[in-house]
C-alpha atoms as a PDB file:
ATOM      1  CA  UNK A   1       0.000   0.000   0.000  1.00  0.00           C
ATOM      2  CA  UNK A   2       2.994   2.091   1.166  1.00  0.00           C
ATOM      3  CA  UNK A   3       4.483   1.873  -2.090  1.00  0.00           C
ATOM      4  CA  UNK A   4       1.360   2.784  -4.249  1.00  0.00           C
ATOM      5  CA  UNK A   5       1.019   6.008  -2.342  1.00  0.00           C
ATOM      6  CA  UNK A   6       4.724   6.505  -3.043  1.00  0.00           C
ATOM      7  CA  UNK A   7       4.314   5.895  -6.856  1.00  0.00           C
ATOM      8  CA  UNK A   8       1.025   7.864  -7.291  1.00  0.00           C
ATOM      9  CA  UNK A   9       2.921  10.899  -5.350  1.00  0.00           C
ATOM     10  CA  UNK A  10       5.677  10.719  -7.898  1.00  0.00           C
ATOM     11  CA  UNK A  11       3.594  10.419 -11.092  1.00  0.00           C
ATOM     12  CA  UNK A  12       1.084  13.281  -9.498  1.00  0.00           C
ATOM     13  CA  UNK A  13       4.295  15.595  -9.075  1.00  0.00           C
ATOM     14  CA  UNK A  14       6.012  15.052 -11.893  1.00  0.00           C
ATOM     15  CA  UNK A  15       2.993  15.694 -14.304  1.00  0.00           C
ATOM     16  CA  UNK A  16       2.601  18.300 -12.573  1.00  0.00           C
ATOM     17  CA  UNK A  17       5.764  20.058 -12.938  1.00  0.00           C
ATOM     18  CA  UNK A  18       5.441  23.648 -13.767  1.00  0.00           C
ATOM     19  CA  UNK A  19       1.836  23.722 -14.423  1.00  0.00           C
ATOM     20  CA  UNK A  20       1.602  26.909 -12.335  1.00  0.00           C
ATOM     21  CA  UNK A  21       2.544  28.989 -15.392  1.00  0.00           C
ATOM     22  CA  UNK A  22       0.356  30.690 -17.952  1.00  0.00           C
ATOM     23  CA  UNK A  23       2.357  29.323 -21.044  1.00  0.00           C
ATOM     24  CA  UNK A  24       3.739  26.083 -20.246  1.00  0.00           C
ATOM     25  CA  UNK A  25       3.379  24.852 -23.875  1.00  0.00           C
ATOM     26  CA  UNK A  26       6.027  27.789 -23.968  1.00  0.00           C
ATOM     27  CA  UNK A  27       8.471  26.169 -21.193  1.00  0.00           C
ATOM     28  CA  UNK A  28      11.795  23.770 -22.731  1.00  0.00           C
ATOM     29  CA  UNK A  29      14.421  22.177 -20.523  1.00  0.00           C
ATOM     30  CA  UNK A  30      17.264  21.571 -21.928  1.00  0.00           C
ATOM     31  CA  UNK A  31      19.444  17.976 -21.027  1.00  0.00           C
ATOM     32  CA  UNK A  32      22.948  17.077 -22.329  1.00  0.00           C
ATOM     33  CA  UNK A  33      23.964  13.526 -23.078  1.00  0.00           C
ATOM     34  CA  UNK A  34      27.263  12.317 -22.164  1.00  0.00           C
ATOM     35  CA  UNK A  35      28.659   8.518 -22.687  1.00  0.00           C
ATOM     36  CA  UNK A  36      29.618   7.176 -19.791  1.00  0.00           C
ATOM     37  CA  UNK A  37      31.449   3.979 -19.316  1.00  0.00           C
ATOM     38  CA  UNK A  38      30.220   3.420 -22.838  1.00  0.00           C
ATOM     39  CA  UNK A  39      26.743   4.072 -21.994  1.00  0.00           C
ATOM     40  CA  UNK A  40      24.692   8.103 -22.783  1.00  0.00           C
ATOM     41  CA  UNK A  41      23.580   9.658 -19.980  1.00  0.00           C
ATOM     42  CA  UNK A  42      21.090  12.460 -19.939  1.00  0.00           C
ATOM     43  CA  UNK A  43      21.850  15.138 -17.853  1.00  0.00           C
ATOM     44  CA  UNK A  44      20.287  18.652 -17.417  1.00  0.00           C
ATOM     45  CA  UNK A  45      23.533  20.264 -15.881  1.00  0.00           C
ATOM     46  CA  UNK A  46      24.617  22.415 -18.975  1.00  0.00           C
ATOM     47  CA  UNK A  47      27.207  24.814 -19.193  1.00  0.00           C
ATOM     48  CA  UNK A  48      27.055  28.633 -17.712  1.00  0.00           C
ATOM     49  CA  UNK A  49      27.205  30.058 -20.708  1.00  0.00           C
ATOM     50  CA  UNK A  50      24.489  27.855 -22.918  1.00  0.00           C
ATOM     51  CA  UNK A  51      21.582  30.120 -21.894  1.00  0.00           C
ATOM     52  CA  UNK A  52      22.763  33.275 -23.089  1.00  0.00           C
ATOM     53  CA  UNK A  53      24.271  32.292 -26.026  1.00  0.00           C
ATOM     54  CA  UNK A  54      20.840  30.734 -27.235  1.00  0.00           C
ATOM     55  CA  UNK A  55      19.423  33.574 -26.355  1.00  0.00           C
ATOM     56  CA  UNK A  56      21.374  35.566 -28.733  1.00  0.00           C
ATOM     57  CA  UNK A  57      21.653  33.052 -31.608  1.00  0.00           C
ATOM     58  CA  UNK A  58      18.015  31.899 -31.434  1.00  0.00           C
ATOM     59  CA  UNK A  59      15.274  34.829 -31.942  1.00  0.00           C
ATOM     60  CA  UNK A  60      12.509  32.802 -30.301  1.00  0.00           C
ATOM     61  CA  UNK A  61      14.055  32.189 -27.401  1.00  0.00           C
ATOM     62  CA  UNK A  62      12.531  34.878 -25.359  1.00  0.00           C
ATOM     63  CA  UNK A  63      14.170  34.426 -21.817  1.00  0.00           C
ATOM     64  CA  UNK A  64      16.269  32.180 -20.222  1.00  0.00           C
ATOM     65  CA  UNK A  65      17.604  30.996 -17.044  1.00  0.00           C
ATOM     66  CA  UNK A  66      19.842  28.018 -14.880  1.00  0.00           C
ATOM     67  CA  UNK A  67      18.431  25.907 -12.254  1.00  0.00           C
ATOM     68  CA  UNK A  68      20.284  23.927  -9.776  1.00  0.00           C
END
């Protein structure tokens, strides 16, 4: 039972992720993947500098920012 509850709290939260904003058709998260140990990895750590350089190279990007 314990672990149902578990489950249905981690499907409820994760399709809920960011639904508190107007345009979240709008929202994009970007992931890198990396091979490790000869397997790909995705990741969302990028690098510093990745959000403002798509911000300048790609028009429709209208704002962008780093999470940790």
């Amino acid at each position: 039972m314990a672990s149902a509850i578990v489950i249905m709290l981690w499907i409820q939260n994760e399709t809920s992720y960011d639904r508190f904003h107007t345009n979240t058709s709008r929202l994009y998260e970007v992931f890198s993947n990396d091979t490790v140990d000869g397997t790909i990895r995705s990741m969302t750590p990028t690098p510093q500098l990745l959000a403002p350089a798509l911000k300048k190279d790609y028009s429709e990007i209208e704002d962008a920012t780093r999470i940790g």
